[in-house]
N, C-alpha and C. Protein backbone atom coordinates (compact mmCIF):
# COMPACT_ATOMS: atom_id res chain seq x y z
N UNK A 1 -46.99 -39.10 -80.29
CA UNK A 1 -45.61 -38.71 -80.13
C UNK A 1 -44.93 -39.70 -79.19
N UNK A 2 -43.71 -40.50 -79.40
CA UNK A 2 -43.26 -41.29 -78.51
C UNK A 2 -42.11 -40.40 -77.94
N UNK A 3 -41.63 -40.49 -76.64
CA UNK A 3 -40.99 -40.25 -75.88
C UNK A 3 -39.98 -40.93 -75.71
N UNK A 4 -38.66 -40.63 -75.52
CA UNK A 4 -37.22 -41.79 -75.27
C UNK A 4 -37.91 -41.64 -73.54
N UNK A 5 -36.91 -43.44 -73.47
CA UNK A 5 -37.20 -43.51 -71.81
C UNK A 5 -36.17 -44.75 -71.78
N UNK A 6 -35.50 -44.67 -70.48
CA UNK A 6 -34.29 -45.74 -70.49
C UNK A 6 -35.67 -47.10 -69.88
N UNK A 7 -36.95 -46.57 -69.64
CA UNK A 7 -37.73 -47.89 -69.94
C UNK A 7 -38.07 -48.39 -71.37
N UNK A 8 -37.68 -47.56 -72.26
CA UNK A 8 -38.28 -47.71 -73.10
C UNK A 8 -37.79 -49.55 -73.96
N UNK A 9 -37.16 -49.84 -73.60
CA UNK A 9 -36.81 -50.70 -74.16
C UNK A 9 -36.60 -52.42 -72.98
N UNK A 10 -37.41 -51.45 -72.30
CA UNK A 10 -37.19 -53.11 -71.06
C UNK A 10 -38.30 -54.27 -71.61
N UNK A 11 -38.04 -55.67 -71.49
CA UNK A 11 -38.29 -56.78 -71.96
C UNK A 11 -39.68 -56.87 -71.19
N UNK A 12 -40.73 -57.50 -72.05
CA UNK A 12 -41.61 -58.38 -71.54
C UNK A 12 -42.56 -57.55 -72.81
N UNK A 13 -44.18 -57.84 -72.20
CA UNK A 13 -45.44 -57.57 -72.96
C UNK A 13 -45.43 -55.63 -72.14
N UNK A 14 -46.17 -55.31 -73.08
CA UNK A 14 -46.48 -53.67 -72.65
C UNK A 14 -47.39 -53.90 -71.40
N UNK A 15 -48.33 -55.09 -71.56
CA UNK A 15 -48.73 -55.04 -70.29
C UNK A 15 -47.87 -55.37 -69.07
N UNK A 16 -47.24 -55.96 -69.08
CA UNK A 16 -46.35 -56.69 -68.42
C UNK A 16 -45.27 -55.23 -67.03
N UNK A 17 -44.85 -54.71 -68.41
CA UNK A 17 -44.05 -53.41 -68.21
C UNK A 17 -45.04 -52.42 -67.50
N UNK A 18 -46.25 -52.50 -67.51
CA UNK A 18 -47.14 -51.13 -67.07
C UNK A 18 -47.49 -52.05 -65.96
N UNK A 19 -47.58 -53.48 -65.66
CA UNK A 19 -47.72 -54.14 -64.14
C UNK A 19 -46.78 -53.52 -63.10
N UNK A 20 -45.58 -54.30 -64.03
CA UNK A 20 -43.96 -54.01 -63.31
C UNK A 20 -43.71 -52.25 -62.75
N UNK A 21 -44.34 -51.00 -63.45
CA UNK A 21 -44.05 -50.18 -63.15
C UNK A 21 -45.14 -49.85 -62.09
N UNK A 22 -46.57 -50.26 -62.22
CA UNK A 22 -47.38 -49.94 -61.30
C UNK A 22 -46.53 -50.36 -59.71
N UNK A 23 -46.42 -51.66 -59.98
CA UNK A 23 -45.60 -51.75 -58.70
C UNK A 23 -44.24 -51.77 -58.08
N UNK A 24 -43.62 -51.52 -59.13
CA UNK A 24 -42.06 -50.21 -58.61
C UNK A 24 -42.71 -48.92 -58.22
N UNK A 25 -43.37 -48.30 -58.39
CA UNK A 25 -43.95 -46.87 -58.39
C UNK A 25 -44.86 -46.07 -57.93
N UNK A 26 -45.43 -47.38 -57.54
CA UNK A 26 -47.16 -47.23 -57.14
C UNK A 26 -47.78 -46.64 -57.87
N UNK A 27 -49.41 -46.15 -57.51
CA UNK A 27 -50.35 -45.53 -58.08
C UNK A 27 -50.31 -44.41 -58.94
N UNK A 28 -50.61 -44.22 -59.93
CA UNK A 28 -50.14 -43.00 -61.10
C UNK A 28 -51.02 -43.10 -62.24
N UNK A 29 -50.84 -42.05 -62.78
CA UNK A 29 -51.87 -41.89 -63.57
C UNK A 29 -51.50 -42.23 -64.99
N UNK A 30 -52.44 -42.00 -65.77
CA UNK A 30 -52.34 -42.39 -67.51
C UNK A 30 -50.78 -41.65 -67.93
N UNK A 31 -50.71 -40.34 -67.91
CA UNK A 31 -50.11 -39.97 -68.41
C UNK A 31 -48.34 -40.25 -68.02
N UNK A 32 -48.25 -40.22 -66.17
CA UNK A 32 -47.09 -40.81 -65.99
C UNK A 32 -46.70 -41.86 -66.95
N UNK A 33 -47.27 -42.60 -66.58
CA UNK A 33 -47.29 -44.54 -67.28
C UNK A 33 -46.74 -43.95 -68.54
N UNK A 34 -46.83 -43.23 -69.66
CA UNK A 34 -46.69 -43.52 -70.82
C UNK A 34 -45.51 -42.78 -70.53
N UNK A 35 -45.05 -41.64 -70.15
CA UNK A 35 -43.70 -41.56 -69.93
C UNK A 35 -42.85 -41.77 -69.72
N UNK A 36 -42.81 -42.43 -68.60
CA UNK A 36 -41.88 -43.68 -68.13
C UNK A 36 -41.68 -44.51 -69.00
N UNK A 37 -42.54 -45.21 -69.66
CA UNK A 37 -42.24 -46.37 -70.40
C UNK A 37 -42.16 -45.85 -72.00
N UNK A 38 -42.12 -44.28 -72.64
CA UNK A 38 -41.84 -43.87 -73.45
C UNK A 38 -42.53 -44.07 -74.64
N UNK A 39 -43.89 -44.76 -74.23
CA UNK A 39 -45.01 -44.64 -75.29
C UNK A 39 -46.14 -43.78 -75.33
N UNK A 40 -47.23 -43.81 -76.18
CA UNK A 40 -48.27 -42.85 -76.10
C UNK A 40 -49.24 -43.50 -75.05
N UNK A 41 -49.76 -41.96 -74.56
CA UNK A 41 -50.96 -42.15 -73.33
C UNK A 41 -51.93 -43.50 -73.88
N UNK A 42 -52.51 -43.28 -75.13
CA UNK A 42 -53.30 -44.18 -75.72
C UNK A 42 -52.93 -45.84 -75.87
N UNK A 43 -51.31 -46.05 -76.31
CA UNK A 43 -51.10 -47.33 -75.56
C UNK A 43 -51.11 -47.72 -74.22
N UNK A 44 -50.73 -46.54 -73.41
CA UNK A 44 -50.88 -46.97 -72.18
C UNK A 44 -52.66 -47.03 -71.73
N UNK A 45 -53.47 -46.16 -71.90
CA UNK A 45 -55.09 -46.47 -72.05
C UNK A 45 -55.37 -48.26 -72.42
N UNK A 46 -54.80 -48.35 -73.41
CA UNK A 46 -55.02 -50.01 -74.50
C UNK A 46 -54.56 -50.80 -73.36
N UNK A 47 -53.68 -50.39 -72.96
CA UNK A 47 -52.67 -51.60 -71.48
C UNK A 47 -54.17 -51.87 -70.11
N UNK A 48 -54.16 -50.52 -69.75
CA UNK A 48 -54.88 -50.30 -68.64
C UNK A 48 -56.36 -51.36 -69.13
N UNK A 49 -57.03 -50.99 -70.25
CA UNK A 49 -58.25 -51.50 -70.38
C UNK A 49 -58.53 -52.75 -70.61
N UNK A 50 -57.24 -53.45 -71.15
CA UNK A 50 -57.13 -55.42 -71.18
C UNK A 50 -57.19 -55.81 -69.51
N UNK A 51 -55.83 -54.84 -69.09
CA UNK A 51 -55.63 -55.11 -67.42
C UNK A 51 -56.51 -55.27 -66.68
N UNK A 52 -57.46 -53.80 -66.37
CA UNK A 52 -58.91 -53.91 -65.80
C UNK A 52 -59.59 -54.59 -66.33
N UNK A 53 -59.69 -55.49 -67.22
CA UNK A 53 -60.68 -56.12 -67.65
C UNK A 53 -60.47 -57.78 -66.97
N UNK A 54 -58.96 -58.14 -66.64
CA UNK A 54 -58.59 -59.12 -66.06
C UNK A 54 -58.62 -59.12 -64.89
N UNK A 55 -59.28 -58.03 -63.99
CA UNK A 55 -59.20 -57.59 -62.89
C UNK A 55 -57.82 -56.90 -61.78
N UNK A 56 -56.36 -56.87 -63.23
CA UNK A 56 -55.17 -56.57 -62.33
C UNK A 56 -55.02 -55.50 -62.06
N UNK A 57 -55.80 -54.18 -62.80
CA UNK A 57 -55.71 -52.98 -62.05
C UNK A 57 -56.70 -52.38 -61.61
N UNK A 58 -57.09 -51.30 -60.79
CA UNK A 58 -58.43 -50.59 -60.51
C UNK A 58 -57.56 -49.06 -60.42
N UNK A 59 -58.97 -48.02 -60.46
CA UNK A 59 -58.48 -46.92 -60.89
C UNK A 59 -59.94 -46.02 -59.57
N UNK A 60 -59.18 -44.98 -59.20
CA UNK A 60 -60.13 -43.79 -58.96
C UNK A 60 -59.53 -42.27 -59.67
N UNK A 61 -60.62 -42.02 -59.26
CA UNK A 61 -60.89 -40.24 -60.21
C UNK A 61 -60.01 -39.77 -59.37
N UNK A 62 -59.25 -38.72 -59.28
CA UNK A 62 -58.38 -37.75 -58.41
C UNK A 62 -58.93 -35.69 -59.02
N UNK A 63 -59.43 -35.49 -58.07
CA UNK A 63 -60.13 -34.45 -58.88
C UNK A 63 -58.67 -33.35 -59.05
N UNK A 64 -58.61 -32.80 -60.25
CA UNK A 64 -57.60 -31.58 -60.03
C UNK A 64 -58.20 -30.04 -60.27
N UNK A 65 -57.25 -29.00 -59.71
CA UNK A 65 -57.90 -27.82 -59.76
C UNK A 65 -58.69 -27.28 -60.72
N UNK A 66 -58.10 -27.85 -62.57
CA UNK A 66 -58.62 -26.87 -63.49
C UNK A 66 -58.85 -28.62 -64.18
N UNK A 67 -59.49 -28.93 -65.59
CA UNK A 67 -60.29 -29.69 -66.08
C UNK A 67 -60.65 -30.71 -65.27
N UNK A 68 -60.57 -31.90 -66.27
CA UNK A 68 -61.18 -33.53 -65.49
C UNK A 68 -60.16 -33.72 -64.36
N UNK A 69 -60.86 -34.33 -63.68
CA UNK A 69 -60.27 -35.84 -62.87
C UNK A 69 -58.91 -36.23 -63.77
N UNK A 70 -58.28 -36.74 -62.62
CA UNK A 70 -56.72 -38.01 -63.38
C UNK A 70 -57.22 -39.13 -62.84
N UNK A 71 -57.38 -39.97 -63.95
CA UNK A 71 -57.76 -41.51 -63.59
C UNK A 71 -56.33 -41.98 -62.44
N UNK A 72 -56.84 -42.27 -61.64
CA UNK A 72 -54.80 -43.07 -60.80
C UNK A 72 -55.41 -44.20 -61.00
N UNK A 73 -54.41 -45.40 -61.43
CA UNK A 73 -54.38 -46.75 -62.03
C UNK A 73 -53.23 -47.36 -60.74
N UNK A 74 -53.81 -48.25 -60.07
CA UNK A 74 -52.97 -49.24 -58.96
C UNK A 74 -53.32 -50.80 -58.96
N UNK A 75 -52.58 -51.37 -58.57
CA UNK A 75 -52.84 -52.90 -59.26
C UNK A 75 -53.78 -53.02 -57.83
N UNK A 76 -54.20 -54.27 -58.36
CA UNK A 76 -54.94 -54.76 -56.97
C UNK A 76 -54.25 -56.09 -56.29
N UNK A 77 -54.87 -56.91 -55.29
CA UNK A 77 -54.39 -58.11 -54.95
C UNK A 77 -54.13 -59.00 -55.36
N UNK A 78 -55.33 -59.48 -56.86
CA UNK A 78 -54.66 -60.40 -57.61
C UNK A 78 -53.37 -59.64 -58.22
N UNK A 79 -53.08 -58.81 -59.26
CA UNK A 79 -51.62 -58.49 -59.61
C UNK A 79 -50.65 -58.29 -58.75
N UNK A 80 -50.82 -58.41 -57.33
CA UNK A 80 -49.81 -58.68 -56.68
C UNK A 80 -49.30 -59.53 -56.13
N UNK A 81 -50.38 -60.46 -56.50
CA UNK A 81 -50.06 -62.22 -56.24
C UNK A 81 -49.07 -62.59 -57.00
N UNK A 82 -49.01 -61.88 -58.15
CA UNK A 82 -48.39 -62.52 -59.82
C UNK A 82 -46.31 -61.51 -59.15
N UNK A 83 -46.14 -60.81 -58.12
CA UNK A 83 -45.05 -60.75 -58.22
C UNK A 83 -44.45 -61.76 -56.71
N UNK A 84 -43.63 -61.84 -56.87
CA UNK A 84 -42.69 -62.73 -55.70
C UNK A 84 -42.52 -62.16 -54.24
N UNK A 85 -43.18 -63.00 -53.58
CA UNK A 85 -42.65 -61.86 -52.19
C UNK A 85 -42.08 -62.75 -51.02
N UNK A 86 -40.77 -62.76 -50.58
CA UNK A 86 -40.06 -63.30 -49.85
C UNK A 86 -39.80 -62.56 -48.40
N UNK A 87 -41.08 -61.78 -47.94
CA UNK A 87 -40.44 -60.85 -46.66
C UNK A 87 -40.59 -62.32 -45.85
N UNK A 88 -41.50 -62.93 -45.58
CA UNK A 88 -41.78 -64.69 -45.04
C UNK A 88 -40.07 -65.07 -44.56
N UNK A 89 -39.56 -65.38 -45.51
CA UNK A 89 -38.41 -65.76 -45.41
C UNK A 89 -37.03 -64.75 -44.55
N UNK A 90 -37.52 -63.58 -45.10
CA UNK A 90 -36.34 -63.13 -44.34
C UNK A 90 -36.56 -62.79 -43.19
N UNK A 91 -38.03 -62.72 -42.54
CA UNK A 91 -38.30 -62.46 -41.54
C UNK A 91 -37.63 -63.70 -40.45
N UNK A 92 -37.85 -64.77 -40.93
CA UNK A 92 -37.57 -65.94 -39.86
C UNK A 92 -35.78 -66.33 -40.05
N UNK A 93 -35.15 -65.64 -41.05
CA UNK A 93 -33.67 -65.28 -41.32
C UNK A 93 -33.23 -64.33 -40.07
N UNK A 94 -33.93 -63.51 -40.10
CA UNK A 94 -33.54 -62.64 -38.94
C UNK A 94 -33.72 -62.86 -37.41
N UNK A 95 -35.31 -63.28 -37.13
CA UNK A 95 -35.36 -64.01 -35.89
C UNK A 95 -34.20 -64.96 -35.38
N UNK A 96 -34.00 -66.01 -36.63
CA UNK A 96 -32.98 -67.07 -36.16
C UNK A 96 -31.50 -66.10 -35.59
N UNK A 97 -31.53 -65.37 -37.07
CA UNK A 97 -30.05 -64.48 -36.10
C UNK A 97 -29.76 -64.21 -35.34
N UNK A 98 -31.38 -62.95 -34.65
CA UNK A 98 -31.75 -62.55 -33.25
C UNK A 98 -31.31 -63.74 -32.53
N UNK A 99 -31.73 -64.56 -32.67
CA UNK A 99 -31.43 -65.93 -31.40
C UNK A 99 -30.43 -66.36 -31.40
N UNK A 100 -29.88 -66.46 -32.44
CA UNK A 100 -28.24 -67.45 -32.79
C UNK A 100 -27.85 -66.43 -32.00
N UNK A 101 -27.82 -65.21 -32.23
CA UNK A 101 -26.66 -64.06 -31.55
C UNK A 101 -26.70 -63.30 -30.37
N UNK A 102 -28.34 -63.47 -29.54
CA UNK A 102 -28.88 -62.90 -28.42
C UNK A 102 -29.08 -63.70 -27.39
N UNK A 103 -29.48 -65.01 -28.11
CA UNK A 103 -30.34 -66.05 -27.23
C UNK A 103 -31.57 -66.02 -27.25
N UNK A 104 -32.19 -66.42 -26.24
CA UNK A 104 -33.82 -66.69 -26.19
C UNK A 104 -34.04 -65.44 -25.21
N UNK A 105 -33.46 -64.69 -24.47
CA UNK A 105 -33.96 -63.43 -23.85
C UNK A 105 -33.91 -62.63 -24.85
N UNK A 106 -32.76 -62.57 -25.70
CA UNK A 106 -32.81 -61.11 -26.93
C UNK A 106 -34.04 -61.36 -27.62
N UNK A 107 -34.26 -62.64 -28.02
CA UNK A 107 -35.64 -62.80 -28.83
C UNK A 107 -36.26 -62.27 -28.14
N UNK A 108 -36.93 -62.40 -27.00
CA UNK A 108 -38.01 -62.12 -26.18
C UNK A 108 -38.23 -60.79 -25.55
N UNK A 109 -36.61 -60.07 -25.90
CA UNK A 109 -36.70 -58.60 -25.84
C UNK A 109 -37.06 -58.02 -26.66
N UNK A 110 -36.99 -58.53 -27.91
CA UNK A 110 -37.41 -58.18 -29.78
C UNK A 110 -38.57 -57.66 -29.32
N UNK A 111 -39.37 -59.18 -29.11
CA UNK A 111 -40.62 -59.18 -29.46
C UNK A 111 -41.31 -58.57 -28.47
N UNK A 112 -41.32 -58.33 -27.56
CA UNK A 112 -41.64 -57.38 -26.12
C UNK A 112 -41.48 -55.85 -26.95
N UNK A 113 -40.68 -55.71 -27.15
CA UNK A 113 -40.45 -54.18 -28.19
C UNK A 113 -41.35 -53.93 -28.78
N UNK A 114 -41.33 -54.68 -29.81
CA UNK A 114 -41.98 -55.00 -31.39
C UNK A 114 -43.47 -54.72 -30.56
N UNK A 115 -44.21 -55.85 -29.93
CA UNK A 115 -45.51 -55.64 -29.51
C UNK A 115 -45.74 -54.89 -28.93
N UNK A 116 -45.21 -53.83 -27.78
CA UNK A 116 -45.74 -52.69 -26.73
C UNK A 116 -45.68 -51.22 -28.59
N UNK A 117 -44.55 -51.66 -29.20
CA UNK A 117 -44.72 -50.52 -30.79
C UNK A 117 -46.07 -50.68 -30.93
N UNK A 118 -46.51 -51.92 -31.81
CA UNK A 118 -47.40 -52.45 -32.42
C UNK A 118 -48.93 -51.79 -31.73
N UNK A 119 -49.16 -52.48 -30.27
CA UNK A 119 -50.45 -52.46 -29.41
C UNK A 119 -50.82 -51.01 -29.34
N UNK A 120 -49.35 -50.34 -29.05
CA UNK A 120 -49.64 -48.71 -28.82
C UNK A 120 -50.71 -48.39 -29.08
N UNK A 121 -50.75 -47.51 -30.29
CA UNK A 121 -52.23 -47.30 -31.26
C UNK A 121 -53.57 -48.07 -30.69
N UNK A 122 -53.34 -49.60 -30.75
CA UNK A 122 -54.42 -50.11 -30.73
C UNK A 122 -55.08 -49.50 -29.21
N UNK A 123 -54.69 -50.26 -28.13
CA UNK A 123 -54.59 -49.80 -27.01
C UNK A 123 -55.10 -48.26 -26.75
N UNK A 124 -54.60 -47.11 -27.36
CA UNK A 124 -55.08 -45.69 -27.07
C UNK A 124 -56.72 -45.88 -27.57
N UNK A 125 -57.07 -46.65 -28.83
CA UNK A 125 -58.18 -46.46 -29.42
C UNK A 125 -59.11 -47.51 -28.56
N UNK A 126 -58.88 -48.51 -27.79
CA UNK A 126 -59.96 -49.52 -27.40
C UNK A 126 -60.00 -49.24 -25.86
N UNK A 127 -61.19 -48.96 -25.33
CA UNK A 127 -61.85 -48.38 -24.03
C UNK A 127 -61.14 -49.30 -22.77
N UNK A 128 -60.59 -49.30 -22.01
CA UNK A 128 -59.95 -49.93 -20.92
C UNK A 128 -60.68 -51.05 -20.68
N UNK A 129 -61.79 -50.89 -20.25
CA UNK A 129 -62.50 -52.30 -19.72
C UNK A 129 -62.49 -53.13 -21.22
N UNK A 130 -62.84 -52.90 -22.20
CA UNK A 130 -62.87 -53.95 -23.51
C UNK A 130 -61.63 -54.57 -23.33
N UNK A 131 -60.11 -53.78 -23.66
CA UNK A 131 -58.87 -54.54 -23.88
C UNK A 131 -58.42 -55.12 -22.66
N UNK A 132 -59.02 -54.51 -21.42
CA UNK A 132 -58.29 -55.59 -20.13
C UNK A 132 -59.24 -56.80 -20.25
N UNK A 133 -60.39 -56.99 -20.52
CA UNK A 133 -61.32 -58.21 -20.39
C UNK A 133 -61.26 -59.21 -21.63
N UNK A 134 -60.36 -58.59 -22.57
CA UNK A 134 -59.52 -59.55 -23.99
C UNK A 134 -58.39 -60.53 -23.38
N UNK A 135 -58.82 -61.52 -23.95
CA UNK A 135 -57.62 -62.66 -23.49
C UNK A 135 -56.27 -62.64 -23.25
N UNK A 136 -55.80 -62.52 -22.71
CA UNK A 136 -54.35 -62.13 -22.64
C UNK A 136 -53.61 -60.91 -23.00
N UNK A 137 -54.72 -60.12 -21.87
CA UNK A 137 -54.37 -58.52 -21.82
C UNK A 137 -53.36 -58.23 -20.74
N UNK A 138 -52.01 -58.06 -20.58
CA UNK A 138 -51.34 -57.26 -21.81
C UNK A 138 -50.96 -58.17 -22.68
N UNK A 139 -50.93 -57.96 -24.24
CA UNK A 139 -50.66 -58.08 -25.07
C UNK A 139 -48.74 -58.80 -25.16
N UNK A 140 -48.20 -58.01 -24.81
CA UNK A 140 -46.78 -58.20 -24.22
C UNK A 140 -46.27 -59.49 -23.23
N UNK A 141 -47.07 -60.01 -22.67
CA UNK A 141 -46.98 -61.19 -21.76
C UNK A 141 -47.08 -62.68 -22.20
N UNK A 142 -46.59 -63.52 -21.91
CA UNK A 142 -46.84 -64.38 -22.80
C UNK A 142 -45.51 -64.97 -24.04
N UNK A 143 -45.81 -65.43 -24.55
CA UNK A 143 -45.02 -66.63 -25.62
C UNK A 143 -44.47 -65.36 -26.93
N UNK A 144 -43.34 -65.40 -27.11
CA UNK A 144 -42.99 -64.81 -28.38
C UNK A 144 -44.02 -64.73 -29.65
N UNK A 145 -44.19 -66.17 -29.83
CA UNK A 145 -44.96 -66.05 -30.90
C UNK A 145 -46.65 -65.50 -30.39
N UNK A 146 -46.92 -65.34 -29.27
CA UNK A 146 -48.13 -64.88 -28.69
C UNK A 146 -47.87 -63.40 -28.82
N UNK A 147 -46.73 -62.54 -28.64
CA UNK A 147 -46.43 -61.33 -28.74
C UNK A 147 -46.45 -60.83 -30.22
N UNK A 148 -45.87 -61.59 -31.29
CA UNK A 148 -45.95 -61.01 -32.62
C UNK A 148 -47.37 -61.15 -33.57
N UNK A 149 -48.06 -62.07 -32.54
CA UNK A 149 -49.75 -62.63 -33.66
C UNK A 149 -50.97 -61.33 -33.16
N UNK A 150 -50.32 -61.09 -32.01
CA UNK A 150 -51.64 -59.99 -31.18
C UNK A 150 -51.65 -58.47 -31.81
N UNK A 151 -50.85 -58.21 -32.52
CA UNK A 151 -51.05 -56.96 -32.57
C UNK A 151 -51.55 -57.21 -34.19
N UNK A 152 -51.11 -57.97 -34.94
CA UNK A 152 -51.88 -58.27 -36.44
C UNK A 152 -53.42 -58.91 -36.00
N UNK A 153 -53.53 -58.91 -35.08
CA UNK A 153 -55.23 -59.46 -34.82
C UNK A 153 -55.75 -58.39 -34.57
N UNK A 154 -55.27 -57.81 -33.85
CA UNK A 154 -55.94 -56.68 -33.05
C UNK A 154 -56.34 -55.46 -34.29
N UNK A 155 -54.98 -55.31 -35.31
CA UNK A 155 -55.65 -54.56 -36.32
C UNK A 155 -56.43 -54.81 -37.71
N UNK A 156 -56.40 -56.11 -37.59
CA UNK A 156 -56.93 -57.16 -38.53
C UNK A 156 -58.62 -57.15 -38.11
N UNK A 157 -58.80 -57.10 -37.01
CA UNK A 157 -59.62 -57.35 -36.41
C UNK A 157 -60.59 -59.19 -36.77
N UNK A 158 -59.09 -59.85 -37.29
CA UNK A 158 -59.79 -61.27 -37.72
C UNK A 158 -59.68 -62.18 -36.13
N UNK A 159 -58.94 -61.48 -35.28
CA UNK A 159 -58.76 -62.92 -34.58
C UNK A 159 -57.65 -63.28 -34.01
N UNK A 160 -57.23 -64.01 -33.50
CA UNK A 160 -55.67 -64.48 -33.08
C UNK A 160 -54.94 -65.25 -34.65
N UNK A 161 -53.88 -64.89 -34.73
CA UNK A 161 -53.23 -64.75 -36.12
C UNK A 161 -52.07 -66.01 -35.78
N UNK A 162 -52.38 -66.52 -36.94
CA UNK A 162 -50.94 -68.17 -36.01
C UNK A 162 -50.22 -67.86 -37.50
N UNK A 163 -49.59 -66.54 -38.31
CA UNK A 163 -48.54 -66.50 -39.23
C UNK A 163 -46.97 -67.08 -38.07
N UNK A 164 -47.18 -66.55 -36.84
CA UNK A 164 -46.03 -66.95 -36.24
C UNK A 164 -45.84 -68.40 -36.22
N UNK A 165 -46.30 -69.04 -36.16
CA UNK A 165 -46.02 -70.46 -35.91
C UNK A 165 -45.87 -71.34 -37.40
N UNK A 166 -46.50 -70.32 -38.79
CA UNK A 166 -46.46 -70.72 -39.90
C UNK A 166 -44.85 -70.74 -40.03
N UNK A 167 -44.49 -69.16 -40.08
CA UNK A 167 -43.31 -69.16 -40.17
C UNK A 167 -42.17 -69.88 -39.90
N UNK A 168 -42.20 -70.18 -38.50
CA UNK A 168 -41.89 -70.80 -37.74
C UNK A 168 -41.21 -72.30 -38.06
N UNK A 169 -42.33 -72.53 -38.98
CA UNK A 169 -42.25 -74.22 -39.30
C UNK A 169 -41.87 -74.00 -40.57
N UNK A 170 -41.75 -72.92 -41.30
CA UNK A 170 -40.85 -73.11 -42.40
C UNK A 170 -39.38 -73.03 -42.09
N UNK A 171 -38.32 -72.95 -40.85
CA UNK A 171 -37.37 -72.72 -40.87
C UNK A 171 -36.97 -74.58 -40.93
């Protein structure tokens, strides 16, 4: 049985359209998918099983009260490589603003903000003597771009993070 859907007629491959909606929509199951896009569950099944097979979606069981499991279908990292993401850019759009329009103290009030937000959490969870005997504890002290890399390390747990200085050099 096909279903009308004002998706029903949007451009590209069916796979394409069940990417695009995974990530307008996030995670959802078989049966959403075919509604939205106003085809049968079973094309949308045919979509899902080329997809997972290319590695762009993964799925877990979601148990419900009365029969099976709902498969939920969410793209993974590679299919989200394949859409455009410009936060990079507007992030260092805005810094510059911050500065064009604050100066170098408003920046440095940003990011003083931004990091005591950020550390919060971390900070309640890591034992006093560990985070005071971490390099440049407080977190907050220090170089702007030293204030915005510490708290993505800290929950990263990779390390001191130099996206600030990437950024940075793209302006």
């Amino acid at each position: 049985m096909r279903v009308a859907s004002k998706n029903a007629e949007a451009p590209g491959s069916g796979r394409d359209r069940v990417l695009l909606l995974l990530k307008r929509d996030g995670p959802q199951a078989t049966a959403q998918v075919a509604q939205q896009l106003g085809v049968t569950a079973m094309a949308v099944r045919q979509h899902l099983s080329v997809l997972y097979g290319e590695g762009l979606v993964e799925f877990s069981d979601e148990q419900r009260k009365i029969g099976r499991p709902a498969r939920i279908w969410r793209l993974t990292p590679k299919a989200n490589a394949r859409f455009p993401d410009h936060h990079a850019g507007l992030a260092v759009e805005m810094l510059q603003v911050v500065q064009s329009t604050f100066g170098e103290e408003g920046l440095e009030r940003l990011t003083d903000g931004w990091t005591r937000k950020q550390v919060a959490p971390i900070a309640r969870r890591c034992p006093a003597r560990t985070c005071r005997s971490t390099s440049g504890w407080p977190p907050w002290s220090g170089s702007a771009a030293r204030k915005v890399s510490w708290p993505s390390a800290g929950r990263l747990r990779t390390g001191p993070s130099n996206w600030w200085k990437t950024i940075m050099s793209m302006s």
